[in-house]
Protein backbone atom coordinates (compact mmCIF):
# COMPACT_ATOMS: atom_id res chain seq x y z
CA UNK A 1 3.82 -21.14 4.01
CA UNK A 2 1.82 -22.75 1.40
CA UNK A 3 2.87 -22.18 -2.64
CA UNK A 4 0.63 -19.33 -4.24
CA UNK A 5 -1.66 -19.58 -7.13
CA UNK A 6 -0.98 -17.58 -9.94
CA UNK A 7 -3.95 -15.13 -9.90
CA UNK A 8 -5.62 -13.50 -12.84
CA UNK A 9 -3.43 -11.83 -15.29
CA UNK A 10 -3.61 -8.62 -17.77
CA UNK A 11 -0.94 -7.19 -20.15
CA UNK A 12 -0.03 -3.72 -20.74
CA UNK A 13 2.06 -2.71 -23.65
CA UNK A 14 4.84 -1.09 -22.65
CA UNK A 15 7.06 -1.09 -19.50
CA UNK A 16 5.31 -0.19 -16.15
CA UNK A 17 5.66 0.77 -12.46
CA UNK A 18 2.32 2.35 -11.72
CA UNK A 19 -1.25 1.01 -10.01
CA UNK A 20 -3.86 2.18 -7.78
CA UNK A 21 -7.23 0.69 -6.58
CA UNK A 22 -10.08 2.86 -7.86
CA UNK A 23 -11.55 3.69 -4.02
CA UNK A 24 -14.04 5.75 -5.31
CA UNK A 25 -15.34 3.38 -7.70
CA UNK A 26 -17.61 1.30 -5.20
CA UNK A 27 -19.29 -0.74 -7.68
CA UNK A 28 -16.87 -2.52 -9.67
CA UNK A 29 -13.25 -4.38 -8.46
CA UNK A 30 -11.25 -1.66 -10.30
CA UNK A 31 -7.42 -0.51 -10.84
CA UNK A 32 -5.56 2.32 -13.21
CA UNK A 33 -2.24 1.51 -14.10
CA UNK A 34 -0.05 3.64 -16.24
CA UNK A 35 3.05 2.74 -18.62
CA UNK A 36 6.70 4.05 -18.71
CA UNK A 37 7.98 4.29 -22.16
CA UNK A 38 10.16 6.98 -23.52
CA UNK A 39 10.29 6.32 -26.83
CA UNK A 40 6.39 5.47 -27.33
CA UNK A 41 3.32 7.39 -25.80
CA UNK A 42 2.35 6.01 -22.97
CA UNK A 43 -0.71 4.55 -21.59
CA UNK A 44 -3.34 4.66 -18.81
CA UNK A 45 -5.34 1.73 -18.45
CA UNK A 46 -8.67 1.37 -16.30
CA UNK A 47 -8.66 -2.35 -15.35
CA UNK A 48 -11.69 -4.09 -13.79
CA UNK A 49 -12.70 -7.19 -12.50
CA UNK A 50 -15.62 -9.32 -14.36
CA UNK A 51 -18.42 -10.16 -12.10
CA UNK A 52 -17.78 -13.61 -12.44
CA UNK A 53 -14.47 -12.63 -10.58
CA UNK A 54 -12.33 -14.39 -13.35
CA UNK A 55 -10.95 -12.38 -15.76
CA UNK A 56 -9.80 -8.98 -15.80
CA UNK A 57 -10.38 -6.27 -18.52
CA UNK A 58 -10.19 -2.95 -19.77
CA UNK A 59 -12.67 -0.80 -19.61
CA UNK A 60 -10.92 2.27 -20.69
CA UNK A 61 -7.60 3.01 -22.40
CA UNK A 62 -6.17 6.65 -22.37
CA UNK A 63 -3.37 8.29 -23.93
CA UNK A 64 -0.92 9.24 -21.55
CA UNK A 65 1.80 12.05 -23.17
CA UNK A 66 4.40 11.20 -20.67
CA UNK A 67 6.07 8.31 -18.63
CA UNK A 68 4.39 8.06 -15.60
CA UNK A 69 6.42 7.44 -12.49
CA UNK A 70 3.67 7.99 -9.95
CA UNK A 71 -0.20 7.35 -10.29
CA UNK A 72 -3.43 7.73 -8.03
CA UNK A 73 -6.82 7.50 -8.03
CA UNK A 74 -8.90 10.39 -6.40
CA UNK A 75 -10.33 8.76 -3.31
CA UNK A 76 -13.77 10.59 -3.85
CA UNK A 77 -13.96 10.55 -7.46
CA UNK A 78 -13.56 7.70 -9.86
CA UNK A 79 -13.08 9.53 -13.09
CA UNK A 80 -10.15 11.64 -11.52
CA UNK A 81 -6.54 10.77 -10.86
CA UNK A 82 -3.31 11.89 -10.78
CA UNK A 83 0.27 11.39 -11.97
CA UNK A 84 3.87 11.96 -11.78
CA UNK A 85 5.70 11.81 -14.88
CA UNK A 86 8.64 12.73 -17.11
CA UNK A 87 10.27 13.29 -20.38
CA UNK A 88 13.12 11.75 -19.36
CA UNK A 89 14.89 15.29 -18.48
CA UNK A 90 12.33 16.67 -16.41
CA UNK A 91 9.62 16.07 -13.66
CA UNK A 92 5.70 17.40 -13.43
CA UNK A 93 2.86 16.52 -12.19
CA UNK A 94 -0.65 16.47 -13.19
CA UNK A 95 -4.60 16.19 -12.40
CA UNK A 96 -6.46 14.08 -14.93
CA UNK A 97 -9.99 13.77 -15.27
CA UNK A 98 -11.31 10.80 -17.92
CA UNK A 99 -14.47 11.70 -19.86
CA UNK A 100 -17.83 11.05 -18.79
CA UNK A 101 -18.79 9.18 -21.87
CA UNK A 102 -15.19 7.32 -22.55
CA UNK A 103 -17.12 4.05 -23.57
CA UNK A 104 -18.99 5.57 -26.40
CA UNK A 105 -16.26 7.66 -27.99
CA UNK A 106 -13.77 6.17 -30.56
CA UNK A 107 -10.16 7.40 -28.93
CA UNK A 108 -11.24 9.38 -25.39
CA UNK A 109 -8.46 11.86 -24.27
CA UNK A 110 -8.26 12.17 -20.95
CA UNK A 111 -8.68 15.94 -19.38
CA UNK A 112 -5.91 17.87 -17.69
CA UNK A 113 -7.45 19.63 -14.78
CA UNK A 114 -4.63 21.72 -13.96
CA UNK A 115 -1.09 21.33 -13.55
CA UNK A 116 0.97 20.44 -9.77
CA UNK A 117 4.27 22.22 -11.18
CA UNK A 118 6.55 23.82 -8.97
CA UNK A 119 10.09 25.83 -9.82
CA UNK A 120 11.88 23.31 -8.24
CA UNK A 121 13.10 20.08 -7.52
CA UNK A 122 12.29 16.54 -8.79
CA UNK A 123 8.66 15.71 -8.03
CA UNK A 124 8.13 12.19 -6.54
CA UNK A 125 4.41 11.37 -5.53
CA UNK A 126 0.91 13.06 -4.92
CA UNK A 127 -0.93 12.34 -1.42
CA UNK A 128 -4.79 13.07 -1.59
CA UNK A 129 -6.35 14.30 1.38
CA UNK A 130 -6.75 9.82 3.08
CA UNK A 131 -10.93 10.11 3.71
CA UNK A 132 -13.88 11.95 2.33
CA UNK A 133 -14.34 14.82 -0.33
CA UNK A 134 -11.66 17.81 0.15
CA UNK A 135 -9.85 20.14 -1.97
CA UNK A 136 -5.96 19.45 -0.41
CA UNK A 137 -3.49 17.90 -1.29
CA UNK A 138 0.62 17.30 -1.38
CA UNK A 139 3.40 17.24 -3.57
CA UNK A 140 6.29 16.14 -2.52
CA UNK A 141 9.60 16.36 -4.15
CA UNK A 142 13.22 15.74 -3.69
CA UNK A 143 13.68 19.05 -1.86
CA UNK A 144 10.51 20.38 -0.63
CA UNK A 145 7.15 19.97 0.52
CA UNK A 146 3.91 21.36 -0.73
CA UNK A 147 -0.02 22.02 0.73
CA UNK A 148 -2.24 22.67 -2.31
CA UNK A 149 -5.71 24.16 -2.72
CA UNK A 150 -7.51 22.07 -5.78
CA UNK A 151 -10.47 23.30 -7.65
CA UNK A 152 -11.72 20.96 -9.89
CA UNK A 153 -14.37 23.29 -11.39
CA UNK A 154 -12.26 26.02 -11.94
CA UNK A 155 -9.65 23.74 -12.84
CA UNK A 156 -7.15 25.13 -11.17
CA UNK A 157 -4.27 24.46 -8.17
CA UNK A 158 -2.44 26.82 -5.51
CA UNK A 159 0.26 26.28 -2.98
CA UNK A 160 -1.07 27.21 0.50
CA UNK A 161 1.95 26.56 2.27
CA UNK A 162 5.52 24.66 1.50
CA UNK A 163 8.39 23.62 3.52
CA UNK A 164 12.08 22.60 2.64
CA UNK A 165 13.54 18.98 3.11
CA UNK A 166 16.86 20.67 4.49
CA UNK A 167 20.01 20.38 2.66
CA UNK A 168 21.61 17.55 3.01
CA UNK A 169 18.10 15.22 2.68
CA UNK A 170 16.41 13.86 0.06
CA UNK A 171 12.74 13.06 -0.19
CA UNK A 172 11.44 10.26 -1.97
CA UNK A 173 8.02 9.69 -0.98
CA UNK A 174 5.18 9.80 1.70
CA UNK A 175 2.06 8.91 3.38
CA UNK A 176 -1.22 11.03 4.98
CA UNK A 177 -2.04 9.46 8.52
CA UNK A 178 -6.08 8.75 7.72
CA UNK A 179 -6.33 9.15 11.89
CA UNK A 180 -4.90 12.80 11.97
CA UNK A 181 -4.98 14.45 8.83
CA UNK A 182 -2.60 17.15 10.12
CA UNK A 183 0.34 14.86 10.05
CA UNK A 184 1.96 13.88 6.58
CA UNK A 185 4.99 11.22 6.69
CA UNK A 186 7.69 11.55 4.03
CA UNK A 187 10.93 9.13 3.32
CA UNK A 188 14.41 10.29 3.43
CA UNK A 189 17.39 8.58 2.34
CA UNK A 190 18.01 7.58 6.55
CA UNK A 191 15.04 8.86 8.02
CA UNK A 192 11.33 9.21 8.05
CA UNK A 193 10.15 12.88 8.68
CA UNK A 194 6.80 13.81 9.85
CA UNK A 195 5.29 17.31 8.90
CA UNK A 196 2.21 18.73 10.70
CA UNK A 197 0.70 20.34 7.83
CA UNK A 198 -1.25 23.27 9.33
CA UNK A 199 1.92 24.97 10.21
CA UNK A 200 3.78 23.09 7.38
CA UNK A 201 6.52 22.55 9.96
CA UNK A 202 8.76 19.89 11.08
CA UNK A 203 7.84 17.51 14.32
CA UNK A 204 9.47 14.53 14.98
CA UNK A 205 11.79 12.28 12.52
CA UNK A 206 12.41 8.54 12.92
CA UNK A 207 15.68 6.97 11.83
CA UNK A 208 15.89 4.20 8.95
CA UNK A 209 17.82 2.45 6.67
CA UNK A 210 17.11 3.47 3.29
CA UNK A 211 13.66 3.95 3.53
CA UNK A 212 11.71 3.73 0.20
CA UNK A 213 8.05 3.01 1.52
CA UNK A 214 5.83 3.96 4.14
CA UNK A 215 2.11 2.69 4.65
CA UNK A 216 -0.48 3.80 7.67
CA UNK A 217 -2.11 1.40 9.46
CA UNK A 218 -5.65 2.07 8.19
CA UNK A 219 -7.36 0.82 11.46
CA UNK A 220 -5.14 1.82 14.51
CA UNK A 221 -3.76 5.65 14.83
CA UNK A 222 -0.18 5.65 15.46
CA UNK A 223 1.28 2.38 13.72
CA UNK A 224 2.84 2.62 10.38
CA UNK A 225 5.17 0.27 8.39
CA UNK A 226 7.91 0.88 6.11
CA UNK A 227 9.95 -1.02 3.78
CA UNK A 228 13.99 -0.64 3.56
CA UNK A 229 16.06 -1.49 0.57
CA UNK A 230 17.97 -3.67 2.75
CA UNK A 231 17.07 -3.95 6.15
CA UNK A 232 13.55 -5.18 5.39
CA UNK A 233 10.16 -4.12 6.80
CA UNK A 234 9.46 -2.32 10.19
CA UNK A 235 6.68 -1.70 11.83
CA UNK A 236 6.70 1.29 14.10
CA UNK A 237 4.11 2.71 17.23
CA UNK A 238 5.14 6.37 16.87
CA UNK A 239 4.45 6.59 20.48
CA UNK A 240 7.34 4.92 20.93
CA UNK A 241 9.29 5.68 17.98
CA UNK A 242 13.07 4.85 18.59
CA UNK A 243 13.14 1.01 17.55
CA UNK A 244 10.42 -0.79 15.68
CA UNK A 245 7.79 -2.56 17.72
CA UNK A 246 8.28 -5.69 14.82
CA UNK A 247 10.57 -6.50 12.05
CA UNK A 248 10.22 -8.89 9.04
CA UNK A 249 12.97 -10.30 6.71
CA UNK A 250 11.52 -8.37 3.90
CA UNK A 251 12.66 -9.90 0.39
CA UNK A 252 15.73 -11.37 -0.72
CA UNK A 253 17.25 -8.52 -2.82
CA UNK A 254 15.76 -5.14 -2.09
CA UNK A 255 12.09 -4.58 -0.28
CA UNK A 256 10.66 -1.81 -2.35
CA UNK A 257 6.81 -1.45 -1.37
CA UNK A 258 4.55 -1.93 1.59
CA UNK A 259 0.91 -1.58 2.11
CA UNK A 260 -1.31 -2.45 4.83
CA UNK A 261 -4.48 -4.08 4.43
CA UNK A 262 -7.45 -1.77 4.69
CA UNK A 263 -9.33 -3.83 6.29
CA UNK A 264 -7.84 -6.95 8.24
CA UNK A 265 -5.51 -5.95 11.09
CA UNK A 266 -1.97 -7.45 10.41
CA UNK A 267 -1.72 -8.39 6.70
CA UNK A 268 0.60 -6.52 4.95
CA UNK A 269 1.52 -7.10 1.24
CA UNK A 270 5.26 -6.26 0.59
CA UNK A 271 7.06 -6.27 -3.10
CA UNK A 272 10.36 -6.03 -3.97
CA UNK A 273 13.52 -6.55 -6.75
CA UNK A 274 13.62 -10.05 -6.24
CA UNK A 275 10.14 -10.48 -8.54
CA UNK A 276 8.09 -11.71 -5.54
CA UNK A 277 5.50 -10.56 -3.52
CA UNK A 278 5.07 -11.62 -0.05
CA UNK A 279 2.20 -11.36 1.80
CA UNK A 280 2.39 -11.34 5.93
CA UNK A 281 0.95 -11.48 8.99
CA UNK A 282 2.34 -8.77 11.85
CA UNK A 283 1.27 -8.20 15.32
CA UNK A 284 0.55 -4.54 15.34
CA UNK A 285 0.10 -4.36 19.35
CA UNK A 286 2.83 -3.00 20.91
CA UNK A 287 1.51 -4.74 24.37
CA UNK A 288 0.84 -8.11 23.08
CA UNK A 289 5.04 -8.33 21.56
CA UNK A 290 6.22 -7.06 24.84
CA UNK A 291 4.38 -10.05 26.39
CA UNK A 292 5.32 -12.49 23.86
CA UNK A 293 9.13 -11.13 24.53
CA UNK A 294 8.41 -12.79 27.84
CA UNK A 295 8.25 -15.72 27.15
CA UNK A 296 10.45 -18.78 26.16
CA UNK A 297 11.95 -18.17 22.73
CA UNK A 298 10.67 -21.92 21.49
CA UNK A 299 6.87 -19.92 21.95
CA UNK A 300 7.35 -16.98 19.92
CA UNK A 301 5.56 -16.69 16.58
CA UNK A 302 8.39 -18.53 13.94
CA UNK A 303 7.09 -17.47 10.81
CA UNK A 304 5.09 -14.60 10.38
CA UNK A 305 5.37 -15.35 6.15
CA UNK A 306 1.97 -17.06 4.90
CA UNK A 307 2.48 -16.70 1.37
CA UNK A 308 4.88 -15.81 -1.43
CA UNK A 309 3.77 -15.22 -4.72
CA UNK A 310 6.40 -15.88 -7.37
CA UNK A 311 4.91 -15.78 -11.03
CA UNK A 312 6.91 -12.93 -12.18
CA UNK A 313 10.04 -12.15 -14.32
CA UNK A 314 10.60 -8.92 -13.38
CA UNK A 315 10.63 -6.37 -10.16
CA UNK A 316 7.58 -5.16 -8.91
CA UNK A 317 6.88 -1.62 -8.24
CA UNK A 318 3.51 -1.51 -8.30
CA UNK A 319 1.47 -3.12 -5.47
CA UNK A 320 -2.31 -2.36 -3.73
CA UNK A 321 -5.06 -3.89 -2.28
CA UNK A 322 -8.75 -3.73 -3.33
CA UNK A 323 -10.70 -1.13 -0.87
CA UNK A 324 -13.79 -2.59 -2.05
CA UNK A 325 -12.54 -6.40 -1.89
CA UNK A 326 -10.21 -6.09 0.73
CA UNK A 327 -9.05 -9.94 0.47
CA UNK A 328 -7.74 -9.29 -3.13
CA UNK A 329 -4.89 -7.45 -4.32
CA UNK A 330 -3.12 -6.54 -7.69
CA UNK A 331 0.62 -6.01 -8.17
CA UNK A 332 2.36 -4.69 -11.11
CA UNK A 333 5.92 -5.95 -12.21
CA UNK A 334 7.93 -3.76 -14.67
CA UNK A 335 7.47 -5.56 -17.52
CA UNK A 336 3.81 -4.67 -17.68
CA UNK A 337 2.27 -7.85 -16.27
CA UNK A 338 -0.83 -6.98 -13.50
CA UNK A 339 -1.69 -9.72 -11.68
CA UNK A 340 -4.75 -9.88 -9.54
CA UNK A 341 -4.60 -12.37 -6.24
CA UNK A 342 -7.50 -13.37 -4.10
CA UNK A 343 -6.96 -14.39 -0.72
CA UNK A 344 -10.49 -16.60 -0.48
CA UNK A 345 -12.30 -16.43 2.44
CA UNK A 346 -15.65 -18.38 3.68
CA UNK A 347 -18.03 -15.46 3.74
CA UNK A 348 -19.22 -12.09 3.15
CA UNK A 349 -17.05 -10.99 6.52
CA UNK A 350 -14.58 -13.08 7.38
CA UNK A 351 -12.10 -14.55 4.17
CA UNK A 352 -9.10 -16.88 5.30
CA UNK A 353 -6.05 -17.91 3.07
CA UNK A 354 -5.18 -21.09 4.26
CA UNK A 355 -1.55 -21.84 5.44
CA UNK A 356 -0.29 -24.59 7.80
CA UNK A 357 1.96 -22.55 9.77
CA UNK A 358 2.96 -22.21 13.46
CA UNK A 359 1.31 -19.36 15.40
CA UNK A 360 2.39 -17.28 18.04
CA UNK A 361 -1.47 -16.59 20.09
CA UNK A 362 -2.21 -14.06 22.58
CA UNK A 363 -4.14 -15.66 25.50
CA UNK A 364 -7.30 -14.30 27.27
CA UNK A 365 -5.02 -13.85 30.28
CA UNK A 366 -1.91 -12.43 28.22
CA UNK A 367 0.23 -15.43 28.07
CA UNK A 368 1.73 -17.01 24.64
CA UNK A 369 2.10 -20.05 23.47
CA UNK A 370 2.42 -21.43 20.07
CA UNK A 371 0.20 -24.12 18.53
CA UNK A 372 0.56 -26.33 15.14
CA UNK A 373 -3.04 -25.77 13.47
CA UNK A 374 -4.02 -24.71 10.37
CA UNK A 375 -3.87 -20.53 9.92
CA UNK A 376 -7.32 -20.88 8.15
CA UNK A 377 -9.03 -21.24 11.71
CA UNK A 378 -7.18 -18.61 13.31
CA UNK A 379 -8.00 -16.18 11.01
CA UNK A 380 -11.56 -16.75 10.51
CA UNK A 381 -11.82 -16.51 14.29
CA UNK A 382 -10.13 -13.37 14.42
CA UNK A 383 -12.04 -11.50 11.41
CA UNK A 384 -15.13 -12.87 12.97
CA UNK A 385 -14.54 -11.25 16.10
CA UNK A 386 -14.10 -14.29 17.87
CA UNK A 387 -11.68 -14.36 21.77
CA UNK A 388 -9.92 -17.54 21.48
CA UNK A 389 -6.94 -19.85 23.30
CA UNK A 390 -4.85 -22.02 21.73
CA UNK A 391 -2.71 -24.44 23.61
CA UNK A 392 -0.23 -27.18 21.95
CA UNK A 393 0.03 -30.41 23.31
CA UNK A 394 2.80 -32.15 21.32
CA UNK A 395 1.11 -32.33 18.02
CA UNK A 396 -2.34 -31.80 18.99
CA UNK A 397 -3.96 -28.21 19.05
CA UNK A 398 -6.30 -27.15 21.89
CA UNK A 399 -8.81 -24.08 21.48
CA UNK A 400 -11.27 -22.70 23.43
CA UNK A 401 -13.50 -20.48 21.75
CA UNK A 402 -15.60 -16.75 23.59
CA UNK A 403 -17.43 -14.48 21.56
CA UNK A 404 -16.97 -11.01 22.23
């Protein structure tokens, strides 16, 4: 694991939890990140990247009447978003639209669309419908679960269907599976419960450890990772769903967000209490651990940590990567500092951060063996699509190279 750089900072004013990548925005390197004050009114900030690629700034400030505990960008619509927030007594939730012409105008106020409020229960998150234009989405809250019509237009929101948590469970939070948008996952104080949302009915639940964050593998169906207070990060084939296929150590106080790369198979950003964020690489192949299980422990992949980024003061909540530039990522600590990391790579396809680190490989044949050479190779290989063995021969690294 090599020491990180510090990135490319931006300050909000007030205390904050709060950021999402702008999907729909497929122009610009953009972010919105709101503030949690209760004394002051808060703030929504629309952060972007320069095209020079260093410096970020804001392109659009909004007046936010709230704290916001929750915040996401429409995936087909960059002037729309939504948030969670309080007064500090009680929860709602909300769908904003910013103005078409915010640049020109003095003070732009942003536009509610229409209200997600329910009768009860303590809203946590908002889950757009994961690809494409649609009019669905979900609320979920500490006791129930709801399917929601939206109509932008006529500004307005239904429930279609709900379910209840149960009694003696809590939700917190959730994910849409972007392979099979019937399936919604949600976190429970011990469990992960998975909903199939036509029916709005309970399938199958997987047991945890103080679950607080759950991320689907964009590229493969059936692999998701979540993040435990204590216990760290697991990653999970739900095929097979009564241990993890992989664990990692997680952070040193509690592991508090996860996301998957959207892109790169493996790399998964993690952030937690301890005011770091770690960035990993995870064998999501439930095949190639079983072989590696095989063989002798001294040959197993040591350190799946490449880098740990440190330049905080606080915890950090808020955590995402770039859809558009998926080798850079922003985090958010809760003293309002966003800082934007790129891991650079050599072209337009295939970016590499480059760690010396020890490497468990798959071979062409199936066997594992470990070899001391820089990650920087290995990953460039593997982005571009590239078959490869790598032997070690005492300190020397051996590769043979295929293309597919």
């Amino acid at each position: 694991m090599q020491a990180a750089s510090s990135g490319i900072g931006y300050g909000l004013k007030y205390q904050a939890r709060c950021i999402s990548d702008v999907k729909a925005d497929t122009d610009h390197t953009s972010f919105l990140a709101g503030t949690l004050s209760l004394k002051e009114e808060n703030e929504v900030h629309l952060i972007r990247l320069s095209s020079s690629g260093t410096e970020l700034f804001c392109e659009g400030l909004f007046s936010h009447p709230n704290e916001i505990w929750d915040l996401v960008s429409c995936p087909f619509d960059q002037r729309i978003f939504s948030t969670v927030y309080s007064n500090g007594e009680t929860y709602g939730a909300a769908i904003w639209q910013i103005p078409e012409l915010y640049g020109e105008l003095n003070s732009p106020q942003l536009e509610r669309i229409t209200s997600l409020d329910t009768d009860s229960g303590k809203i946590k998150c908002i889950l757009w419908w994961p690809s494409g234009r649609h009019d669905k989405l979900i609320s979920i809250n500490e006791e129930n679960m709801y399917l929601w019509n939206l109509d932008v237009s006529k500004k307005t929101a239904q429930v279609q269907s709900q379910d209840s948590a149960g009694m003696l469970h809590k939700l917190s939070g959730g994910a849409w599976d972007p392979h099979d948008v019937s399936s919604v996952a949600a976190t429970c104080e011990s469990y992960l419960q998975f909903w199939d949302v036509r029916t709005m009915k309970k399938t199958i639940s997987v047991e945890c450890s103080h679950v607080c964050s759950v991320d689907y593998h964009p590229q493969k169906q059936h692999i998701l990772v979540t993040a435990e207070y204590e216990s760290g990060i697991h990653i999970w084939d739900l095929r097979k769903p009564k241990v993890p296929i992989q664990e990692l150590p997680g952070h040193t106080h509690w592991t508090w967000t996860v996301k998957c790369n959207p892109e790169y198979d493996g790399m998964i950003l993690s952030s937690g209490t301890d005011s770091t964020v770690n960035l990993w690489l995870a064998s999501t192949n439930h095949d190639d651990l079983t072989t590696e299980r095989l063989v002798d422990s001294s040959a197993r992949w040591v350190d799946p940590l490449l880098n740990s980024y440190s330049d905080y003061e606080d915890s950090i909540y808020g955590l995402t990567w770039s859809s558009r530039e998926p080798w850079i990522f922003a985090s958010l600590s809760y003293d309002g500092r966003v800082r934007l990391q790129m891991t650079e790579m050599p072209d337009d396809h295939a970016r590499s951060v480059v760690i010396d680190t020890y490497l468990c490989v798959k071979l062409n044949r199936g066997n594992s063996l470990v070899g001391n050479h820089l990650f920087s190779v290995v990953v460039n290989l593997r982005f571009q699509h590239v078959d490869f063995t790598l032997l070690s021969l005492g300190n020397k690294a051996l590769y043979q190279l295929k293309e597919i």
